[in-house]
N, C-alpha and C. Protein backbone atom coordinates (compact mmCIF):
# COMPACT_ATOMS: atom_id res chain seq x y z
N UNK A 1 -7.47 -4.71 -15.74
CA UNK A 1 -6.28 -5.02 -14.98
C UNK A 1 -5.12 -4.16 -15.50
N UNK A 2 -4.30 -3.86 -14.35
CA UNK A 2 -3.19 -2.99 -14.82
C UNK A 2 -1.55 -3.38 -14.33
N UNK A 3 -0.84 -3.65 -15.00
CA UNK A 3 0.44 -3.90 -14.16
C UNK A 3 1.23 -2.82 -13.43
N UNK A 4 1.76 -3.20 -12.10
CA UNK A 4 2.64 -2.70 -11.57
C UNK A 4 4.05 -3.03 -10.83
N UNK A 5 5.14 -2.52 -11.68
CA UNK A 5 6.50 -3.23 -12.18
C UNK A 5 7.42 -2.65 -11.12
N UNK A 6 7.84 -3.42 -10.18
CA UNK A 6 8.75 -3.44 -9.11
C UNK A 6 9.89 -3.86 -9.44
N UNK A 7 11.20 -3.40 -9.07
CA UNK A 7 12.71 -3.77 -9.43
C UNK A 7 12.91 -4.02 -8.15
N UNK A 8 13.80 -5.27 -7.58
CA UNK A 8 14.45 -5.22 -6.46
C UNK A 8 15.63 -6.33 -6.27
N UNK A 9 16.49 -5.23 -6.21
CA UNK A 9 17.89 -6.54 -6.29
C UNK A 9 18.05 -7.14 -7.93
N UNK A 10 17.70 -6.34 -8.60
CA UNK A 10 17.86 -6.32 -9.90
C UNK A 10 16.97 -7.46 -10.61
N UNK A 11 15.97 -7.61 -10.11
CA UNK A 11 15.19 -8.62 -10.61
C UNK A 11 13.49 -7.85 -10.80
N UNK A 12 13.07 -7.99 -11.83
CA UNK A 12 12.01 -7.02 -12.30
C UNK A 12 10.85 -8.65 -11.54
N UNK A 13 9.59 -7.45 -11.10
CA UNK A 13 8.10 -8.58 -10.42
C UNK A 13 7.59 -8.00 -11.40
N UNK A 14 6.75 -8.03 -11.85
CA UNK A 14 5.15 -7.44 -12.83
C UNK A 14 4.08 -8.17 -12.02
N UNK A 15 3.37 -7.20 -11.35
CA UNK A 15 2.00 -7.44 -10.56
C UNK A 15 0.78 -6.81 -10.95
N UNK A 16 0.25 -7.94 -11.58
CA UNK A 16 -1.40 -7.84 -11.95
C UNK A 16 -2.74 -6.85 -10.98
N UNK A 17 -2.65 -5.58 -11.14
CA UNK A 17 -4.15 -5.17 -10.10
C UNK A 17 -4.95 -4.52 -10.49
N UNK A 18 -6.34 -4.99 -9.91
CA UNK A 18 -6.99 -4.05 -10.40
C UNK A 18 -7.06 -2.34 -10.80
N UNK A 19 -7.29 -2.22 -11.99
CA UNK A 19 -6.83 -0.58 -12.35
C UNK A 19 -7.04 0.74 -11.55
N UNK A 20 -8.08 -0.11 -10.44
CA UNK A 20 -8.25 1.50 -9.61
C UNK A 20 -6.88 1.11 -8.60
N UNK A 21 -7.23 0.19 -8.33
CA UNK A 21 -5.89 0.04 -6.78
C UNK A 21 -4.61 0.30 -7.58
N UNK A 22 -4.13 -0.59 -9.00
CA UNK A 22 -3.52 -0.01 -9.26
C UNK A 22 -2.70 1.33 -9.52
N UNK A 23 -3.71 2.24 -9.86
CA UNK A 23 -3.40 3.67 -9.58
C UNK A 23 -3.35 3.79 -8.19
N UNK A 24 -3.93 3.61 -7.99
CA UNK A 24 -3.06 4.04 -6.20
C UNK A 24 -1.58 3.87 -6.17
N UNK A 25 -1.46 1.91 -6.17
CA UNK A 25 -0.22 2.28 -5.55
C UNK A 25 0.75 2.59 -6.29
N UNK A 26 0.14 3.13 -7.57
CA UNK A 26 1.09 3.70 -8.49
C UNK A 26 1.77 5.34 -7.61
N UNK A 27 0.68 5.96 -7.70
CA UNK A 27 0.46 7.07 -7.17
C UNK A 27 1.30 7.59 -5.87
N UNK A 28 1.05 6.15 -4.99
CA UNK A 28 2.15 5.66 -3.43
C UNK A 28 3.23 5.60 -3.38
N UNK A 29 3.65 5.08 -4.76
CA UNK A 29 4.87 4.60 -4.94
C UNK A 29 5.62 6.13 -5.59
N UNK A 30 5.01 6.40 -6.04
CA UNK A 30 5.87 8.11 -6.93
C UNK A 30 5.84 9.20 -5.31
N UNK A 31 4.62 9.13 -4.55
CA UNK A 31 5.40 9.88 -3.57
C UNK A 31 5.98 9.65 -2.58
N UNK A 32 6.92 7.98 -2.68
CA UNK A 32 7.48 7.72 -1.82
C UNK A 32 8.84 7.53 -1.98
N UNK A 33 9.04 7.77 -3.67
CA UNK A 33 9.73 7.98 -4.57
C UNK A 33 10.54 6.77 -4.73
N UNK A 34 9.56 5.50 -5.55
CA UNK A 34 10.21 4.71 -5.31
C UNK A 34 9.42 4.22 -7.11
N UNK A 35 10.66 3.95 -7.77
CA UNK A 35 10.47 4.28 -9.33
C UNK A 35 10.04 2.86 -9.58
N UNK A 36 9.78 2.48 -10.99
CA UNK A 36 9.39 0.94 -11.37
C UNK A 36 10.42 0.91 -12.21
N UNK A 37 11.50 2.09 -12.71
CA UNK A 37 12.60 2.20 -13.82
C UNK A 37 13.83 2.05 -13.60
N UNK A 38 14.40 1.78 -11.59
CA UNK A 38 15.20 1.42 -11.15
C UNK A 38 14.93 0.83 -10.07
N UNK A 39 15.75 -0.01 -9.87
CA UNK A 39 16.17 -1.03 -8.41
C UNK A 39 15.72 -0.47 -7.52
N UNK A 40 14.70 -0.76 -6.37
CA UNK A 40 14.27 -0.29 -5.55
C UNK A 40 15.13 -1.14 -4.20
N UNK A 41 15.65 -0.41 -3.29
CA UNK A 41 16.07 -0.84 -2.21
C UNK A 41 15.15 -1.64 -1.19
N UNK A 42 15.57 -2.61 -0.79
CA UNK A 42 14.02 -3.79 0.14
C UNK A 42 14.19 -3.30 0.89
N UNK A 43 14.71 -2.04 1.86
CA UNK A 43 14.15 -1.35 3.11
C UNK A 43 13.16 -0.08 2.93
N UNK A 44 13.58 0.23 1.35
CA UNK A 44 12.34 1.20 1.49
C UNK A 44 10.74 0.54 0.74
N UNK A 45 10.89 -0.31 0.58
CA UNK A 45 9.51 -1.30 0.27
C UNK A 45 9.28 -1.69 1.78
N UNK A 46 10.41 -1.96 2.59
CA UNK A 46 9.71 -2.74 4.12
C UNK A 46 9.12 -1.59 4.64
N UNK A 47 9.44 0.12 4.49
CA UNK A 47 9.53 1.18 5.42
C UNK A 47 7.99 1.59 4.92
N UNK A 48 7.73 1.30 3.52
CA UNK A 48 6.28 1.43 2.82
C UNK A 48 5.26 0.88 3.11
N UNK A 49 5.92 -0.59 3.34
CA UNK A 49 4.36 -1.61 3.85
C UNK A 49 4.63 -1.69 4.87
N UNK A 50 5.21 -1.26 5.97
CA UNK A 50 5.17 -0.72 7.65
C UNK A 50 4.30 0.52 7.68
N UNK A 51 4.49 1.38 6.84
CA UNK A 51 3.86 2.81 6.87
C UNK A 51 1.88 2.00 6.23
N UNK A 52 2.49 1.07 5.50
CA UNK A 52 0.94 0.93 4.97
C UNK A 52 -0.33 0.25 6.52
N UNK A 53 0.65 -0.61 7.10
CA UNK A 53 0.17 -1.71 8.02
C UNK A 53 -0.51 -1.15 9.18
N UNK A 54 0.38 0.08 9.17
CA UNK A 54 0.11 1.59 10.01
C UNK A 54 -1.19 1.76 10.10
N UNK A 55 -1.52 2.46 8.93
CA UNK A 55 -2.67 2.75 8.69
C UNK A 55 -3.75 1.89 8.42
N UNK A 56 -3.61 0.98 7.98
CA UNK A 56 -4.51 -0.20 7.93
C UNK A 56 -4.94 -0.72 9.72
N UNK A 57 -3.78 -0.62 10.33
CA UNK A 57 -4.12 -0.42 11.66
C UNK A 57 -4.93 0.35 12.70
N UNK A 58 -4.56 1.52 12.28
CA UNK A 58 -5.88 2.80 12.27
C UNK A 58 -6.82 2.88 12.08
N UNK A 59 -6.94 2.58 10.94
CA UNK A 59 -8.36 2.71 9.93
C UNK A 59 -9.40 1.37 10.60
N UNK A 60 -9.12 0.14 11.34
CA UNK A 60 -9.36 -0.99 11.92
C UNK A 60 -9.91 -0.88 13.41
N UNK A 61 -9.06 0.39 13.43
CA UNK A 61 -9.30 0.42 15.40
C UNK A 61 -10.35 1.61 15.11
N UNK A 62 -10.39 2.48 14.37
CA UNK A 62 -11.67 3.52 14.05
C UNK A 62 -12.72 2.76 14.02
N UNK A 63 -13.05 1.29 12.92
CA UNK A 63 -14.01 0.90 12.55
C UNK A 63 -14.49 0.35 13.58
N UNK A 64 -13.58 -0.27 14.49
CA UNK A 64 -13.95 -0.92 15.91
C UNK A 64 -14.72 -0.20 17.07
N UNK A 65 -14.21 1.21 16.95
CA UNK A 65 -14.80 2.37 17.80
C UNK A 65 -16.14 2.91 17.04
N UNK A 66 -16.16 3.32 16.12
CA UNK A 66 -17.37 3.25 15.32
C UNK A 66 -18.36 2.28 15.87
N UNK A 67 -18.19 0.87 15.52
CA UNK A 67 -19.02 -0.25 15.65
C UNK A 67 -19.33 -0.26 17.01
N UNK A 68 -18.61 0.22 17.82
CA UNK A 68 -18.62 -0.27 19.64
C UNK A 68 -19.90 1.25 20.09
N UNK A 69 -19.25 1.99 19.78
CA UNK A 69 -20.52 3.30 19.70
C UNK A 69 -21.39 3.04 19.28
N UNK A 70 -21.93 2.69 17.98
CA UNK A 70 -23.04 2.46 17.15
C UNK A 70 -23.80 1.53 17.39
N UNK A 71 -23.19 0.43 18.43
CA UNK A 71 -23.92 -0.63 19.00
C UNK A 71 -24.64 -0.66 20.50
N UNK A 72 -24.22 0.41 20.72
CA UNK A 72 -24.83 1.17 22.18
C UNK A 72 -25.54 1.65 21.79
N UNK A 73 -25.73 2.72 21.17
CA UNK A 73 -26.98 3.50 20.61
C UNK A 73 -28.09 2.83 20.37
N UNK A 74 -28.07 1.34 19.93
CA UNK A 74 -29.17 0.85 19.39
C UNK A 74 -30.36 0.40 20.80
């Protein structure tokens, strides 16, 4: 497990994740340039997990098209 330390409104979170995801959204967070060493503004955390929901959205409607193809074939 790895922590990942969010500031917002001047109040520090420490969130427990697993060390691979962790690196991710470590990784997410530096190129979205959003530090764990200062106050992060709550519109660019909302503009992040909108951008994330995005794609999680995508990636959902692929698997759906995938599955809908792959189930014809059979």
């Amino acid at each position: 497990m790895d922590k990942v330390i969010f500031s917002i409104g001047g109040r520090r979170f420490d969130v427990e994740l697993d060390d691979t995801f962790a690196k991710y959204i470590k990784e997410d967070l530096f190129e979205n340039n959003i530090s764990s060493d200062r106050s992060c503004e709550p519109i660019k955390l909302l503009q992040l997990y909108l951008k994330s929901m995005k794609k999680n959205f995508d990636n959902e409607e692929k698997i759906e098209k995938f599955m809908a193809k792959h189930s014809l074939d059979r």
